[in-house]
N, C-alpha and C. Protein backbone atom coordinates (compact mmCIF):
# COMPACT_ATOMS: atom_id res chain seq x y z
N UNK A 1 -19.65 -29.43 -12.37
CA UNK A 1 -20.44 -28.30 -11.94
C UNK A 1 -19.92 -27.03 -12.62
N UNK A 2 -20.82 -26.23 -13.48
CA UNK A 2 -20.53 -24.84 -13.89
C UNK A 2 -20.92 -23.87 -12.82
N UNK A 3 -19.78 -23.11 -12.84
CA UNK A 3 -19.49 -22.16 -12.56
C UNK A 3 -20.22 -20.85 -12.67
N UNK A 4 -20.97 -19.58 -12.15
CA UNK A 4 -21.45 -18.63 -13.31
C UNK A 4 -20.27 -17.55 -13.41
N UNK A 5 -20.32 -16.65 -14.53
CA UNK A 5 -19.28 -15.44 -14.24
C UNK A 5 -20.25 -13.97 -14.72
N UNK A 6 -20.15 -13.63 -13.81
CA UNK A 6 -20.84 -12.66 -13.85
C UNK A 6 -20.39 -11.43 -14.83
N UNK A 7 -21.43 -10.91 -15.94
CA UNK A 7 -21.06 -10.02 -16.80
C UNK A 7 -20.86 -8.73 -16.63
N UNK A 8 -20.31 -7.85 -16.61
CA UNK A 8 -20.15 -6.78 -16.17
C UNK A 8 -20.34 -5.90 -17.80
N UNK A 9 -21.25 -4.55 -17.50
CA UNK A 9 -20.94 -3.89 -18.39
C UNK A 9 -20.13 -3.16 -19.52
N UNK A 10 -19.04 -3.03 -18.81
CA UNK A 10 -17.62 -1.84 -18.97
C UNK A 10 -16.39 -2.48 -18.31
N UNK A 11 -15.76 -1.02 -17.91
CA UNK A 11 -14.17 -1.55 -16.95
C UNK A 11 -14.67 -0.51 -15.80
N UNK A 12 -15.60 0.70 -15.69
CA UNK A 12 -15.90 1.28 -14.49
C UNK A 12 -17.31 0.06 -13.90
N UNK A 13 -18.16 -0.34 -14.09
CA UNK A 13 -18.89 -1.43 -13.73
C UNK A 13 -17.68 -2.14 -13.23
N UNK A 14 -16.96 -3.19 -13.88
CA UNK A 14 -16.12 -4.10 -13.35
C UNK A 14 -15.24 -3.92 -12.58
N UNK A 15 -14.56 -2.46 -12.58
CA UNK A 15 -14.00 -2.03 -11.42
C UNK A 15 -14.17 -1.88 -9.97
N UNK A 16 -15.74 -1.06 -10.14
CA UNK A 16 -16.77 -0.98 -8.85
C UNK A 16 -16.91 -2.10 -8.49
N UNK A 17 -17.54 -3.11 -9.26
CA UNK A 17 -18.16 -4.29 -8.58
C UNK A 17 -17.50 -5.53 -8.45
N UNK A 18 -16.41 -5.44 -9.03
CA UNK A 18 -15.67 -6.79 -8.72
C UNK A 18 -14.16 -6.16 -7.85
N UNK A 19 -13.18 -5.37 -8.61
CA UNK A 19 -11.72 -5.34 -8.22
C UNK A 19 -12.02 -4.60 -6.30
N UNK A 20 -12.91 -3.23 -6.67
CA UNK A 20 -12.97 -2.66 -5.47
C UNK A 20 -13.22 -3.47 -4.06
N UNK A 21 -14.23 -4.33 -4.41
CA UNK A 21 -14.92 -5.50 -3.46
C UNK A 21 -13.77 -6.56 -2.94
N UNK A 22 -13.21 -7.00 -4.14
CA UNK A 22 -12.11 -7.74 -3.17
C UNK A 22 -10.95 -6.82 -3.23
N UNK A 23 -10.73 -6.01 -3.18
CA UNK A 23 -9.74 -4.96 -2.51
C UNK A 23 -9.73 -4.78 -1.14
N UNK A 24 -11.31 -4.47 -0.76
CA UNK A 24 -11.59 -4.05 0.43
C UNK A 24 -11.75 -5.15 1.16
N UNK A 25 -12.36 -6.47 0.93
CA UNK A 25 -12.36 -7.61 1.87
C UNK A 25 -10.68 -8.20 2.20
N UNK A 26 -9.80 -8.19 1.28
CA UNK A 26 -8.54 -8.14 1.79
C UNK A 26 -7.97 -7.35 3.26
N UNK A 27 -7.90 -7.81 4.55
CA UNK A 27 -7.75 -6.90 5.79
C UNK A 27 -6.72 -6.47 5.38
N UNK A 28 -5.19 -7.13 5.00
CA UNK A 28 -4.09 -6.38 4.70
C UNK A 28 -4.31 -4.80 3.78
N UNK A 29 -5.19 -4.58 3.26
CA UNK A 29 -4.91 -3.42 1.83
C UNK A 29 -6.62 -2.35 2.78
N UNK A 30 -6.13 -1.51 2.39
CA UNK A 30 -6.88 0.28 3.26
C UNK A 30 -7.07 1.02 1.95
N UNK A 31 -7.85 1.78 2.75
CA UNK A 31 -7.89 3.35 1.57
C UNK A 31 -8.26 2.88 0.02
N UNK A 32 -8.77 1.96 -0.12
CA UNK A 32 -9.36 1.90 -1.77
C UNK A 32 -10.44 2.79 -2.22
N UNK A 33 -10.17 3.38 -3.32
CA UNK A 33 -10.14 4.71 -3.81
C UNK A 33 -10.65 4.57 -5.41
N UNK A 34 -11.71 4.86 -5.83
CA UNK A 34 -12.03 4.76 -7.46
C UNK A 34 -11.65 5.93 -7.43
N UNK A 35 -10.85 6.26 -8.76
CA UNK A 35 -10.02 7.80 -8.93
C UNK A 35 -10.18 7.77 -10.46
N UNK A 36 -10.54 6.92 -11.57
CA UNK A 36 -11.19 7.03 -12.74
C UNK A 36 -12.17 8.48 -13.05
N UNK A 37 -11.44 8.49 -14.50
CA UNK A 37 -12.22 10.11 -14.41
C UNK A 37 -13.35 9.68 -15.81
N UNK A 38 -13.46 10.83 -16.72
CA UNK A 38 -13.75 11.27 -17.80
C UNK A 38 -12.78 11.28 -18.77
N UNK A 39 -12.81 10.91 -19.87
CA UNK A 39 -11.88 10.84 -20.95
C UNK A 39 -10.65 10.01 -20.30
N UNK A 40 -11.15 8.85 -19.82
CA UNK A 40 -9.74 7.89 -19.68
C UNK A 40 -10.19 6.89 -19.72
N UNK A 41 -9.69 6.16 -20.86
CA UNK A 41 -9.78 4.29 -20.52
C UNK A 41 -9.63 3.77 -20.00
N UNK A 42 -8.68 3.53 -18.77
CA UNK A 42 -8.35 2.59 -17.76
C UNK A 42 -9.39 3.11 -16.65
N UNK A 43 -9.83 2.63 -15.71
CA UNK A 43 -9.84 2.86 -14.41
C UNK A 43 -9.54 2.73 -13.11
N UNK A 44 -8.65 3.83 -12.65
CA UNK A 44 -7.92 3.89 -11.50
C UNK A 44 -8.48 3.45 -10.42
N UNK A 45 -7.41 2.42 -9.49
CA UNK A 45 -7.97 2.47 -8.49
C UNK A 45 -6.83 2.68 -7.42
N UNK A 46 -6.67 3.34 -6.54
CA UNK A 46 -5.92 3.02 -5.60
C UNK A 46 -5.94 2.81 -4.57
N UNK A 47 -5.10 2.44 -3.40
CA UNK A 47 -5.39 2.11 -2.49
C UNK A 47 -3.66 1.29 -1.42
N UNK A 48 -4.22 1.82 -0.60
CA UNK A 48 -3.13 1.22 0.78
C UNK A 48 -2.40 -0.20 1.50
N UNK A 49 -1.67 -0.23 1.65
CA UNK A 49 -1.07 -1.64 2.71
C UNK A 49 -0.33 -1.43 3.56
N UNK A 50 -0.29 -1.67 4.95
CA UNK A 50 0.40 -1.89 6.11
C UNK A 50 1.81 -2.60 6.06
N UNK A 51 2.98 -2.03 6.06
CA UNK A 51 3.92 -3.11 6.35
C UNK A 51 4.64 -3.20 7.36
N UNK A 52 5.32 -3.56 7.64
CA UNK A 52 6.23 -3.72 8.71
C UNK A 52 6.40 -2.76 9.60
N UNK A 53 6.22 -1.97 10.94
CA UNK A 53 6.36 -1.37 11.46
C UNK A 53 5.25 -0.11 11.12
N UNK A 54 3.97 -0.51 10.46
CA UNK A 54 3.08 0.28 10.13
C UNK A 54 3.15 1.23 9.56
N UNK A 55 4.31 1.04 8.18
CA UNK A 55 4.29 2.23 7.08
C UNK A 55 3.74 1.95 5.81
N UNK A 56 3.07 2.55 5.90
CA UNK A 56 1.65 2.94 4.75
C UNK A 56 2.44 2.99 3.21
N UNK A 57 2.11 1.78 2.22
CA UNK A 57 2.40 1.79 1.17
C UNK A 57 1.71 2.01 0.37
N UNK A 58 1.56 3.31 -0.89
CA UNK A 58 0.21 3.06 -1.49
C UNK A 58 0.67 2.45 -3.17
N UNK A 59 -0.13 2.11 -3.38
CA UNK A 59 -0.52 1.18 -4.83
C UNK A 59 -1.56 1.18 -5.53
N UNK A 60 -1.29 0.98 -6.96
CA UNK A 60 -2.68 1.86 -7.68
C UNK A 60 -2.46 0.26 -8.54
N UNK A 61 -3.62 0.58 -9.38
CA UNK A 61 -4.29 -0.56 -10.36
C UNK A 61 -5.52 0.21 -11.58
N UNK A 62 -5.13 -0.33 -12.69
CA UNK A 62 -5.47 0.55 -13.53
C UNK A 62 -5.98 -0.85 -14.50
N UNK A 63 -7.45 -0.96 -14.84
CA UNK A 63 -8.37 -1.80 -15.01
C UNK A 63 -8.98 -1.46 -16.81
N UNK A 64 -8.00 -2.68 -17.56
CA UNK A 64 -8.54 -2.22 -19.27
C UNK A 64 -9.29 -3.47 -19.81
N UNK A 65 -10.29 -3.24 -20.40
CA UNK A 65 -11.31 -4.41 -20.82
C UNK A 65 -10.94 -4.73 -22.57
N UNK A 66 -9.72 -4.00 -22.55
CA UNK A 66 -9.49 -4.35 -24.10
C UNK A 66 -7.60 -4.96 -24.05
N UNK A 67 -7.16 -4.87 -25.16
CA UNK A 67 -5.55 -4.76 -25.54
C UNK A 67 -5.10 -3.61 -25.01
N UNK A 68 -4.01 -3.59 -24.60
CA UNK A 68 -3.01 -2.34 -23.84
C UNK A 68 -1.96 -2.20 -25.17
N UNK A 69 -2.21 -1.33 -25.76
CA UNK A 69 -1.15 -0.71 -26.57
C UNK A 69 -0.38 0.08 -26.87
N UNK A 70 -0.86 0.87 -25.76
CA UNK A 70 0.30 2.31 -25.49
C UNK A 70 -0.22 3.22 -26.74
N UNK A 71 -1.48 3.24 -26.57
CA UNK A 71 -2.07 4.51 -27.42
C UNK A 71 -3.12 4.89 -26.88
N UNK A 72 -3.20 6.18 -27.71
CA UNK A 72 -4.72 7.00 -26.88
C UNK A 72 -5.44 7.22 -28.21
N UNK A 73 -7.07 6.87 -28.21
CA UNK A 73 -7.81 6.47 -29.58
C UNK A 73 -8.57 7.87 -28.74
């Protein structure tokens, strides 16, 4: 049985519609946040987790549809 995978336009498309979505269905992780701007390749996302005694950890994720090379084109 195949599988489908759904195509996404970009890395802000694929961000919105795939990473954000299961970000937020995760109960452990809060506060997910598209913070991607203008003139940036990656797109930010951040967002929250509960730990132990209910202190708020936050954590970001930064979403590239190409090679990461530590340059700015």
């Amino acid at each position: 049985m195949k599988t489908a995978i759904k195509k996404f336009k970009d890395e802000k498309d694929f961000t919105i519609n795939a990473v954000m979505p299961w970000l937020r269905s995760r109960k452990d992780y809060g506060d997910v946040e598209y913070t991607g701007g203008n003139d940036e390749y990656g797109r930010d996302v951040v967002f929250s987790k509960l730990e132990i005694g209910n202190r708020k950890i936050w954590w970001a994720v930064q979403v590239k549809d190409d090679d990461i090379k530590g340059t700015h084109k």
